[in-house]
Protein backbone atom coordinates (compact mmCIF):
# COMPACT_ATOMS: atom_id res chain seq x y z
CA UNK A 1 0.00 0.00 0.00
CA UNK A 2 1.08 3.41 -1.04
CA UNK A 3 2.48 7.02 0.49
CA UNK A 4 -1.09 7.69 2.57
CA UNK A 5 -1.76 11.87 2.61
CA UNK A 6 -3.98 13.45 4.68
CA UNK A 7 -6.97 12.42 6.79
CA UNK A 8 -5.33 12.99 10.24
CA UNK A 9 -8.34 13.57 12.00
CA UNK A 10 -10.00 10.53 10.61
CA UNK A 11 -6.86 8.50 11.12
CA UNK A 12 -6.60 10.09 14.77
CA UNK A 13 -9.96 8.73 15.48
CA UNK A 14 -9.27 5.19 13.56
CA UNK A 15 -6.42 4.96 15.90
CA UNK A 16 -8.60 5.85 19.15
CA UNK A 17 -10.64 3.37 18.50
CA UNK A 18 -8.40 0.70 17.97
CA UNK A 19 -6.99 1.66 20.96
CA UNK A 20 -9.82 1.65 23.23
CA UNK A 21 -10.74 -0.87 25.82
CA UNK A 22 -14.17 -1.51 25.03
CA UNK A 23 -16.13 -2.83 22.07
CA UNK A 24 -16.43 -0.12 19.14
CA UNK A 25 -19.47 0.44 16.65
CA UNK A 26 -18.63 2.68 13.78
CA UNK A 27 -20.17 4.15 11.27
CA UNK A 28 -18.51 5.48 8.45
CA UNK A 29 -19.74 6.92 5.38
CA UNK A 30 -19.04 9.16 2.28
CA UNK A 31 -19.62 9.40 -1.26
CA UNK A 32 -17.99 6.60 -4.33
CA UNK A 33 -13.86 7.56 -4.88
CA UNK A 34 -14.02 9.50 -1.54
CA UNK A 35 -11.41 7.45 -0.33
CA UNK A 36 -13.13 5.17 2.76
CA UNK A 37 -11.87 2.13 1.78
CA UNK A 38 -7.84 3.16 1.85
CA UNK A 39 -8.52 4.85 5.18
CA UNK A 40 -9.68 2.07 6.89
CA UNK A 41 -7.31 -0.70 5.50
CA UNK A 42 -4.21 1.71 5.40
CA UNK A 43 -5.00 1.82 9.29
CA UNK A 44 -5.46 -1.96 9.90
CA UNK A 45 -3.94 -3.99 7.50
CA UNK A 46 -0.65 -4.12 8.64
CA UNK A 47 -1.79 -4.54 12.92
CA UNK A 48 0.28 -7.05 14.18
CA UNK A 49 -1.50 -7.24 17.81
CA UNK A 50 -4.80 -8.01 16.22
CA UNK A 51 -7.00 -9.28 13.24
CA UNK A 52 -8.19 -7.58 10.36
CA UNK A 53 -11.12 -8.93 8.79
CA UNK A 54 -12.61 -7.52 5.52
CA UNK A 55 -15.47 -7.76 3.37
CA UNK A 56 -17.05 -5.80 0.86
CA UNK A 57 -20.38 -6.37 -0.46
CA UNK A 58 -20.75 -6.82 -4.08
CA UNK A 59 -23.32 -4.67 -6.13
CA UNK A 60 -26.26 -6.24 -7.21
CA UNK A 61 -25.01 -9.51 -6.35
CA UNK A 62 -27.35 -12.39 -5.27
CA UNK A 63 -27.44 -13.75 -1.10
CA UNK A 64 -25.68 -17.13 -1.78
CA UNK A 65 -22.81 -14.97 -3.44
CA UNK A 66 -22.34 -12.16 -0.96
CA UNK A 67 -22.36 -15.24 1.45
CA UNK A 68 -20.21 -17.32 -0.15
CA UNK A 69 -17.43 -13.64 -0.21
CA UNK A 70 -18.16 -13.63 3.53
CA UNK A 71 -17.22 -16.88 4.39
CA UNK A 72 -14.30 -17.44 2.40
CA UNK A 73 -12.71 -14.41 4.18
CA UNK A 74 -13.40 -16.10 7.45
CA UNK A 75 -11.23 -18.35 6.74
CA UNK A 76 -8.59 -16.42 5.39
CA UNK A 77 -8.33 -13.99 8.42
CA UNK A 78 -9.13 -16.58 11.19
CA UNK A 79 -7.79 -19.58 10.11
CA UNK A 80 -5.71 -20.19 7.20
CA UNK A 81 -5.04 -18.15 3.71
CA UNK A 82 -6.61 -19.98 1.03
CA UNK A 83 -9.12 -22.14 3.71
CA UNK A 84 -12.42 -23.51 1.81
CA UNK A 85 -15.24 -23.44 4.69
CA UNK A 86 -18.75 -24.68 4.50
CA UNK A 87 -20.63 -21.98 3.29
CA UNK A 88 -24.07 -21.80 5.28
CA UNK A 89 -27.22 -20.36 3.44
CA UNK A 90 -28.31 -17.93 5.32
CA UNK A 91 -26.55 -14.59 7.30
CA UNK A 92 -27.63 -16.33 10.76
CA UNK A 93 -25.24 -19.07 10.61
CA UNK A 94 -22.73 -17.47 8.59
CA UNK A 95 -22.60 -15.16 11.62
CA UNK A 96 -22.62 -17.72 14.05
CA UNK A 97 -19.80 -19.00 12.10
CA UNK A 98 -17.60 -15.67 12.45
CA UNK A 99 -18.65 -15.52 16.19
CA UNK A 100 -17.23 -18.92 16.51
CA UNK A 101 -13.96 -17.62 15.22
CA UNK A 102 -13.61 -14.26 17.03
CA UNK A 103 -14.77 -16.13 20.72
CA UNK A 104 -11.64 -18.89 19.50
CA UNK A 105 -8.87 -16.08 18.89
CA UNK A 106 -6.20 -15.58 20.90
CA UNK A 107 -5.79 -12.29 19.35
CA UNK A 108 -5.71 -8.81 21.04
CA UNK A 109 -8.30 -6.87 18.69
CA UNK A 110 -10.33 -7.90 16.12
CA UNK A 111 -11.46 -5.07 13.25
CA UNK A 112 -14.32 -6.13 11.46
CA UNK A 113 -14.36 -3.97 8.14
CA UNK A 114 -17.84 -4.94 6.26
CA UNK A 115 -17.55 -2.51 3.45
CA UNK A 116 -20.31 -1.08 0.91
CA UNK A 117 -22.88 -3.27 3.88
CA UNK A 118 -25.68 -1.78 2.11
CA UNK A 119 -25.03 -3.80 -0.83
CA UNK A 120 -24.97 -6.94 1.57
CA UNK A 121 -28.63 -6.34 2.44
CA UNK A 122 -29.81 -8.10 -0.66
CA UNK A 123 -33.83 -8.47 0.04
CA UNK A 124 -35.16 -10.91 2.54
CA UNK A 125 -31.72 -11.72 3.68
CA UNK A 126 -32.49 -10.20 7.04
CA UNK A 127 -28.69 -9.43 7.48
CA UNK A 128 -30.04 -5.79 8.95
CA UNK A 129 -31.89 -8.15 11.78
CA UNK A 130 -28.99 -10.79 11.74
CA UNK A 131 -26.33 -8.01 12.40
CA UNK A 132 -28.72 -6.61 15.15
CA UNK A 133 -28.94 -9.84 17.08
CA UNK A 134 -25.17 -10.81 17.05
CA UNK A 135 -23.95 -7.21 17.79
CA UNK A 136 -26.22 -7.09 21.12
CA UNK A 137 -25.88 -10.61 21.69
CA UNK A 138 -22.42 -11.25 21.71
CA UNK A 139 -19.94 -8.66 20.02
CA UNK A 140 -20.89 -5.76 21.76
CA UNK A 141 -19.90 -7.30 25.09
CA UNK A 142 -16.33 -8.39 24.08
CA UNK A 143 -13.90 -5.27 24.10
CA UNK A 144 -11.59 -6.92 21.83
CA UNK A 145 -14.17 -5.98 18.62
CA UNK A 146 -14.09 -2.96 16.65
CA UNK A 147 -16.74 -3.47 13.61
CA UNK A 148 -16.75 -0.71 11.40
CA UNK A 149 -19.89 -0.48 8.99
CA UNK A 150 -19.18 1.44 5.87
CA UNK A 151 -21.40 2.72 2.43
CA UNK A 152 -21.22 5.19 -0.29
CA UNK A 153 -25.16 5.24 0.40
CA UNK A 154 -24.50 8.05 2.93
CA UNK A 155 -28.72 8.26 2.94
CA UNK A 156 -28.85 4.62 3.64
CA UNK A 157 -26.03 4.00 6.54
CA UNK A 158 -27.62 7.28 8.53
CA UNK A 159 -31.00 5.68 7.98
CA UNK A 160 -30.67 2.00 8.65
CA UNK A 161 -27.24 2.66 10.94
CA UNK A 162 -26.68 5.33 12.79
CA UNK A 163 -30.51 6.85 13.06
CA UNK A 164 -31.74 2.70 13.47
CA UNK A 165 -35.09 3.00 15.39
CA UNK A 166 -35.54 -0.90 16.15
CA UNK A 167 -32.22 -2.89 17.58
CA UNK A 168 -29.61 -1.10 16.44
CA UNK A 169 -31.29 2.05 18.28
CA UNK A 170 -28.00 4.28 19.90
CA UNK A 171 -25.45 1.11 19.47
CA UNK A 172 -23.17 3.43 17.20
CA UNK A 173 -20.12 4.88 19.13
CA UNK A 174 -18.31 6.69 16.49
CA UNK A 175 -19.74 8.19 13.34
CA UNK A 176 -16.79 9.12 10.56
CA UNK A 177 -18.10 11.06 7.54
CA UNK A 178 -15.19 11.15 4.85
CA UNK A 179 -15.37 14.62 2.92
CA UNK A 180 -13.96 15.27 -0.14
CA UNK A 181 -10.71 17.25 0.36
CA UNK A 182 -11.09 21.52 0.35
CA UNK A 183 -8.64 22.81 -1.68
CA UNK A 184 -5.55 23.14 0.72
CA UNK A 185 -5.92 19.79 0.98
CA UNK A 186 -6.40 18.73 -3.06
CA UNK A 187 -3.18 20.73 -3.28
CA UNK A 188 -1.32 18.91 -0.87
CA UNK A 189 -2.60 16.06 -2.76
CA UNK A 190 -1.18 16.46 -5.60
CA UNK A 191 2.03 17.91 -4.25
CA UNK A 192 2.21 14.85 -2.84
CA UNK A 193 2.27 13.29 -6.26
CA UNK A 194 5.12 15.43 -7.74
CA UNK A 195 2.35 17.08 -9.21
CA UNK A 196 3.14 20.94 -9.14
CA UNK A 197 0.49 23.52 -10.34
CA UNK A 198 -0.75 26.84 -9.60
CA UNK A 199 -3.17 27.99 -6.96
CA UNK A 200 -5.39 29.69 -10.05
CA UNK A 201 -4.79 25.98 -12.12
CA UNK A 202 -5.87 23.94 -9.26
CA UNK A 203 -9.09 26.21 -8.29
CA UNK A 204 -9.82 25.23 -12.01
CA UNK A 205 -9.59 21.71 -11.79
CA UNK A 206 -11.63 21.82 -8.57
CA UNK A 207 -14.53 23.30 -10.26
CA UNK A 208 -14.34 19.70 -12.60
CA UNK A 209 -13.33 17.28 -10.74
CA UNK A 210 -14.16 18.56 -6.68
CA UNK A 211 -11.75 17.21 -3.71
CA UNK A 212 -12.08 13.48 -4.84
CA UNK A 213 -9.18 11.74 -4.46
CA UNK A 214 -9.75 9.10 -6.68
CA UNK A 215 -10.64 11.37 -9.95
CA UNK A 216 -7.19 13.36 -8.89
CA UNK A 217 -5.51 10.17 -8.78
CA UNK A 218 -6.00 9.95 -12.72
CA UNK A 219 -4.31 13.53 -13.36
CA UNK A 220 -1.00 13.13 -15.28
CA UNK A 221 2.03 14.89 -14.26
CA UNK A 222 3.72 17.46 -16.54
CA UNK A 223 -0.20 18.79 -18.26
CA UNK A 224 -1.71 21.74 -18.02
CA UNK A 225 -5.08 22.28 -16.67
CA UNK A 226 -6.44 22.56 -20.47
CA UNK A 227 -4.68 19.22 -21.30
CA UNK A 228 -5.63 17.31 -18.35
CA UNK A 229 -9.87 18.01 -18.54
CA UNK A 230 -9.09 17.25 -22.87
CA UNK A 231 -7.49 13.73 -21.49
CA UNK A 232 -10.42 12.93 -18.53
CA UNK A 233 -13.41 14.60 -20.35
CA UNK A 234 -13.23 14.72 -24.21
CA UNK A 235 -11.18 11.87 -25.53
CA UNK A 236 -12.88 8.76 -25.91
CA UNK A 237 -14.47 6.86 -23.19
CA UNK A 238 -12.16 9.19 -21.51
CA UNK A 239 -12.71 8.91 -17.38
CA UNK A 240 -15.18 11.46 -16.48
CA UNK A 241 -17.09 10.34 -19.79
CA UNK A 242 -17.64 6.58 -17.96
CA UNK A 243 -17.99 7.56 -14.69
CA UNK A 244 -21.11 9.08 -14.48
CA UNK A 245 -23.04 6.08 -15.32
CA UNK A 246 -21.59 4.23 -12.33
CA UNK A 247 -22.40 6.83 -9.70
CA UNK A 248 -25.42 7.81 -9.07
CA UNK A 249 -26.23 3.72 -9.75
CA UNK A 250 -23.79 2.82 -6.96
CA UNK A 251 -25.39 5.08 -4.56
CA UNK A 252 -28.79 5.10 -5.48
CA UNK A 253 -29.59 1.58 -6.93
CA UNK A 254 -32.08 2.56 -9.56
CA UNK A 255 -31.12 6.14 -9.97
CA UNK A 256 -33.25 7.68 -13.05
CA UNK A 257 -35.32 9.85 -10.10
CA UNK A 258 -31.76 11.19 -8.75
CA UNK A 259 -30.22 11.62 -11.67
CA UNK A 260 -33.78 13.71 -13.04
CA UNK A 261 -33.32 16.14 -9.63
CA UNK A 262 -29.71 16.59 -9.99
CA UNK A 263 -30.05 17.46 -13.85
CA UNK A 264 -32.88 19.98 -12.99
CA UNK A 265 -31.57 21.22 -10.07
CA UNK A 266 -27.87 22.08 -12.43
CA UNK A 267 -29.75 24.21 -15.09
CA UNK A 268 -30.43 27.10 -12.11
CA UNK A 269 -27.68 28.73 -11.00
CA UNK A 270 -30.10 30.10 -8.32
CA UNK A 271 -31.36 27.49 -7.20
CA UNK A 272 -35.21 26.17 -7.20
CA UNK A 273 -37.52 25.08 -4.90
CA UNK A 274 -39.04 22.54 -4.13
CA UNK A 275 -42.83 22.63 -5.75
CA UNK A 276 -41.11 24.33 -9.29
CA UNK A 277 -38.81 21.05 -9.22
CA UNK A 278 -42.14 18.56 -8.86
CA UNK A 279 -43.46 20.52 -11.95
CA UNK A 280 -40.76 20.14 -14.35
CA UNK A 281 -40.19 16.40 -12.63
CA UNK A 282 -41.43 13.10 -14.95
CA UNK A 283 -40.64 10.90 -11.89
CA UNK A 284 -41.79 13.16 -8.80
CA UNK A 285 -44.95 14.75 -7.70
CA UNK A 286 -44.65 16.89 -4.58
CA UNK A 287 -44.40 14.92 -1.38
CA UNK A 288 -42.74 12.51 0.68
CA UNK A 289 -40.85 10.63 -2.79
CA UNK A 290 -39.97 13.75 -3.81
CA UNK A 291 -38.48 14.98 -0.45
CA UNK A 292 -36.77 11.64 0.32
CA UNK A 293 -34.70 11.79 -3.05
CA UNK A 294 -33.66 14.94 -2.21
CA UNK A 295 -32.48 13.89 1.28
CA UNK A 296 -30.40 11.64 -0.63
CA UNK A 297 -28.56 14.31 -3.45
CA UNK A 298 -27.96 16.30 0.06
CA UNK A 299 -26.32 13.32 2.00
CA UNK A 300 -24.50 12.34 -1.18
CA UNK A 301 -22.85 15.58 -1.34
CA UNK A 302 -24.29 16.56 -4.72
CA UNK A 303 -26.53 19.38 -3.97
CA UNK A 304 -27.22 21.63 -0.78
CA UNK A 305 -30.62 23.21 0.70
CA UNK A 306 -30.33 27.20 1.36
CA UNK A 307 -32.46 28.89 3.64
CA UNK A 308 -32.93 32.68 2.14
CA UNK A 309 -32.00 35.31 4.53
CA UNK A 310 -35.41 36.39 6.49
CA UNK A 311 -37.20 33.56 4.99
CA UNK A 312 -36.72 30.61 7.49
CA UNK A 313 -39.49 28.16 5.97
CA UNK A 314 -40.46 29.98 3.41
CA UNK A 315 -38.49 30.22 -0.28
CA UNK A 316 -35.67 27.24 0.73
CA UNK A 317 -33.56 26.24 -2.57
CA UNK A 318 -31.56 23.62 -3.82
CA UNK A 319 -28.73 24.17 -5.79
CA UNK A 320 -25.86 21.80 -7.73
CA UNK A 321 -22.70 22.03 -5.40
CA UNK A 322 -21.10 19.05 -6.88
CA UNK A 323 -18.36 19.90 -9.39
CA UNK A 324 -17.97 17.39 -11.94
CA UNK A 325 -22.38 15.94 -11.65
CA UNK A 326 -22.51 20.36 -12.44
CA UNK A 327 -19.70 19.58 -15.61
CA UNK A 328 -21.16 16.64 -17.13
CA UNK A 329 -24.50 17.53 -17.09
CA UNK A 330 -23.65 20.98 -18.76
CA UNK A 331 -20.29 19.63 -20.85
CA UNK A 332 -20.80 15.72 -21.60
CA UNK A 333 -23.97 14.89 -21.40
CA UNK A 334 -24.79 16.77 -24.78
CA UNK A 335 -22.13 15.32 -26.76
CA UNK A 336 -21.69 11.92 -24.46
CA UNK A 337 -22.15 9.57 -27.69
CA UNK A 338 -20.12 10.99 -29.49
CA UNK A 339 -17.39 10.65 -26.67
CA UNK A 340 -17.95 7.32 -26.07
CA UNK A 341 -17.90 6.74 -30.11
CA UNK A 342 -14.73 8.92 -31.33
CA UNK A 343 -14.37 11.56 -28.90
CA UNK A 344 -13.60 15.42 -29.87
CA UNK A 345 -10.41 16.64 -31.68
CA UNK A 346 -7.43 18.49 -29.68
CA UNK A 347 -8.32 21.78 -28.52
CA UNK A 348 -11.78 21.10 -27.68
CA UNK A 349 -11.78 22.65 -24.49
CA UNK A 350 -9.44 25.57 -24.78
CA UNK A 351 -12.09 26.69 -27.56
CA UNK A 352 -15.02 26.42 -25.12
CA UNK A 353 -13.25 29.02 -23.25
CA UNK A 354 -13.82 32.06 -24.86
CA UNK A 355 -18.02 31.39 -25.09
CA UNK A 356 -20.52 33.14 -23.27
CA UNK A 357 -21.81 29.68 -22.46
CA UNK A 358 -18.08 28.71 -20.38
CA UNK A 359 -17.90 31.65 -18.80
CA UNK A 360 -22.01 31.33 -17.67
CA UNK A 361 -20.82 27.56 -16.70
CA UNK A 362 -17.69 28.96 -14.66
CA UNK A 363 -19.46 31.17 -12.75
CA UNK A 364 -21.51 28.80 -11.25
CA UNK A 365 -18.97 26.58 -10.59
CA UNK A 366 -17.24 29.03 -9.02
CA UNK A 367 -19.83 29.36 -6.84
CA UNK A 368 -20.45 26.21 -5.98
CA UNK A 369 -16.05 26.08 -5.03
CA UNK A 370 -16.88 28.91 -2.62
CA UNK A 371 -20.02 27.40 -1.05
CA UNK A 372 -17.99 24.45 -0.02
CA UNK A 373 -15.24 26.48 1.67
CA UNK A 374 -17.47 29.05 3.40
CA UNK A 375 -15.51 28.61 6.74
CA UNK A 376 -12.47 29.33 4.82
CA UNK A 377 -13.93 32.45 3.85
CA UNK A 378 -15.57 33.48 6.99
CA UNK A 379 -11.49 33.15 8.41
CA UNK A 380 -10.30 35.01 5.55
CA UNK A 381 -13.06 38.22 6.23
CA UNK A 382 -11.82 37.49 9.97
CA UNK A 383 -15.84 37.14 10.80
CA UNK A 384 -16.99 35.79 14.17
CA UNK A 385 -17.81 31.88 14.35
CA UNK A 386 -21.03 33.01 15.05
CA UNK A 387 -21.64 34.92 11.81
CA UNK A 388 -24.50 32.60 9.91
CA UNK A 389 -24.29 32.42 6.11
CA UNK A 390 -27.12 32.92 4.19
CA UNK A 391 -28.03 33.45 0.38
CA UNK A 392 -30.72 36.01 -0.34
CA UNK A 393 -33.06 36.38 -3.26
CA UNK A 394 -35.98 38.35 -4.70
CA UNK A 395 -38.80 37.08 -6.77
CA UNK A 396 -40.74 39.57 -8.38
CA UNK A 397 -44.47 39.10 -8.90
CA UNK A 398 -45.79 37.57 -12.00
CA UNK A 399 -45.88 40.05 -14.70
CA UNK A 400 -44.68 42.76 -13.05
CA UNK A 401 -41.47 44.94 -14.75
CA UNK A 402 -39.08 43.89 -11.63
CA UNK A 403 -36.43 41.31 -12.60
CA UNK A 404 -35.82 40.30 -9.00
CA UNK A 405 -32.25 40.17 -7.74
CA UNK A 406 -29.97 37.89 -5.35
CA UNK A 407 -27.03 37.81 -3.06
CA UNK A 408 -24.62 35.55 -3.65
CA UNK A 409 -23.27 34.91 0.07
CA UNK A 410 -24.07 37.05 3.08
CA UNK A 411 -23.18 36.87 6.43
CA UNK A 412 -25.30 37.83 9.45
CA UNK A 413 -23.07 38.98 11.89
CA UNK A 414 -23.97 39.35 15.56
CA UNK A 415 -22.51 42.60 16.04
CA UNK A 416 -25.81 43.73 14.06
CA UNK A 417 -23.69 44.16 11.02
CA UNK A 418 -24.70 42.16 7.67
CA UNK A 419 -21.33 41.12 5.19
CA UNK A 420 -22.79 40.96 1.45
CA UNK A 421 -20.37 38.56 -0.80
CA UNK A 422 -19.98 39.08 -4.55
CA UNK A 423 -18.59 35.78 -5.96
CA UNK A 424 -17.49 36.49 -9.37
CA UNK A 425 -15.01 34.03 -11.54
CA UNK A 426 -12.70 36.38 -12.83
CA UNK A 427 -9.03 36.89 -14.19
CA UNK A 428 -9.05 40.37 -12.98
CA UNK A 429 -10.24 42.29 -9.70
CA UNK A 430 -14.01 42.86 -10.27
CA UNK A 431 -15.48 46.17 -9.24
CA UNK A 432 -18.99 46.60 -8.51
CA UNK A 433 -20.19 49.92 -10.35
């Protein structure tokens, strides 16, 4: 396993955990290429005072099969590499099987890493219920056990996990949710990488690609900005041409409501609510469907609900905040077949940038960069930790000559004092006239 970076306060806690003297339930969670995986076996696959088992659930994959994974790795970790064991058919004795092991081993700890779990709970397995029983039973009273439960379905694990109403009801001691990185962080990344750019190239690549550490991974050393989005976006099958598909799939099982809200939600820049989304929805009416899918884009990280300044209930908006869902949908999604068929010549991109229609697109996205690091900017402005953002708007009545107007970031300060943002993507200062 590779030079880890970052994560120290994720790591700090994956440590305190191990460390600790009684029996750990965590829940971690974070959007696909975020990176959970690497954390957790970068911190406990190389223990030598305990046992590391792991299992990852396999998408769309039938209960005899995610059983059969389960129990081979049993005997790998517990008894010998390579060991066939008798493979039960349902989750009740597999876990009685694993149970077996752990109350046989001499070992100090025992991690119990069951990755992308939500794609264990195939339907009427009753591994939710199984887990339940054996965790209250029997694990959660030896201090040698550490099981960490981990998804991408961020909506899922704080449903079924960590907000469990039934058995699992307050059994979770840690919660971890893994962030993409901010851009101090994406630029330690890649430094990290022998990968040297500017501050002004890497705030570009951030508003394609976000802080995920996986889609940095496949930037090239020695390319400019320019070059690197032509290689990911607009050669054939390139990356980001191939990933989408996989996504919003991965998190959402059948994702054709999801990916409807997000692509809606991307065409205004400021924002919409929640009744003009069920209008121009196929899939969604207004109500609890509706709502519930949108719970999900928020958990995911792929869009984020504002509350208008003096409008508590009243006018709330969703808006796009994840970089590259925001760039395919306006950028690849148009031309996708012919990416996937031939892509587009050299130069594509550095053409796009002297439209209108780039420089509408990255303004938004610029947006979107500074929404995410709105504590770095409250620092910057040297603003009280008690100063609440807000975005304000004004909707003019139908028909009338007003053509409304919005803030793009305000503070509300608590020295009675309101700070009004401009964010504006620019290569030169902007002055307001």
């Amino acid at each position: 396993m590779g030079m880890f970076y970052g994560r120290e306060e994720e790591r700090a806690t994956l440590q305190k955990i191990y460390q600790s003297k009684t029996p750990e339930f965590v829940a971690l969670y974070g959007r696909r290429r975020v990176g959970k995986t690497y954390l957790v076996r970068n911190a406990f696959s190389r223990i030598k005072d305990g046992l590391f088992f792991y299992v990852t659930g396999t998408k769309n994959g039938k209960l005899s099969e995610q059983i059969q994974n389960f129990t081979e790795e049993i005997g790998n970790t517990f008894i010998q590499q390579g060991l066939r064991l008798e493979v039960k058919k349902n989750w009740r004795d597999t876990f009685r099987l694993l149970t077996d092991q752990i109350q046989a081993s001499t070992k100090k700890k025992i991690v119990l890493f069951f990755d992308e779990f939500p794609w264990m709970v195939t339907r009427k397995s009753a591994l939710l219920q199984t887990l339940e029983y054996f965790w209250n039973r029997h694990w959660s009273t030896d201090p040698r056990v550490k099981l960490i439960i981990c998804g991408s379905s961020s909506g899922w694990i704080l449903k079924h996990i960590i907000n469990n109403t039934e058995g699992l009801y307050n059994r979770v001691t840690e919660r971890i949710h893994l962030e993409p990185f901010n851009l101090q962080q994406t630029k330690g990344y890649l430094l990290s990488r022998r990968i040297k750019l500017t501050d002004k190239q890497i705030a570009d690549l951030y508003m394609v690609l976000g802080g995920i550490p996986h889609y940095l991974d496949q930037i090239k050393s020695g390319l400019s900005t320019v070059q690197i989005v032509e290689e990911l976006a607009f050669k054939k099958k390139g990356f980001l041409v191939t990933e989408f598909k996989n996504l919003y799939a991965t998190l959402f099982g059948t994702a054709d409501g999801h990916v409807e809200l997000a692509r809606i939600i991307s065409k205004h820049h400021y924002g919409i609510g929640q009744d003009e989304l069920a209008e121009k929805s196929h899939h969604f009416k207004s109500g609890g469907r509706l709502s519930d899918c949108l719970e999900d884009l928020i958990e995911a990280g792929f869009i984020e609900r504002f509350t208008p300044f003096t409008h508590k209930k009243k006018g709330i908006t969703y808006k796009m905040t994840d970089e590259y869902s925001l760039f395919y949908f306006r950028w690849i999604e148009p031309i996708k077949e012919t990416l996937l068929d031939k892509g587009m010549r050299k130069g594509y991109w550095e053409g796009l940038q002297r439209s209108s229609a780039w420089q509408s697109w990255a303004g938004y996205a610029f947006e979107s960069l500074c929404y995410k690091h709105i504590p770095q900017i409250s620092i910057a402005l040297d603003l009280s930790p008690t100063a609440i953002p807000y975005a304000w708007h004004y909707i003019s009545v139908r028909g009338s000559e007003d053509s409304g107007s919005q803030i793009d970031l305000l503070f509300d300060r608590d020295d009675n004092v309101i700070t009004v943002c401009e964010i504006k993507y620019t290569e030169k200062p902007f002055e307001i006239d």
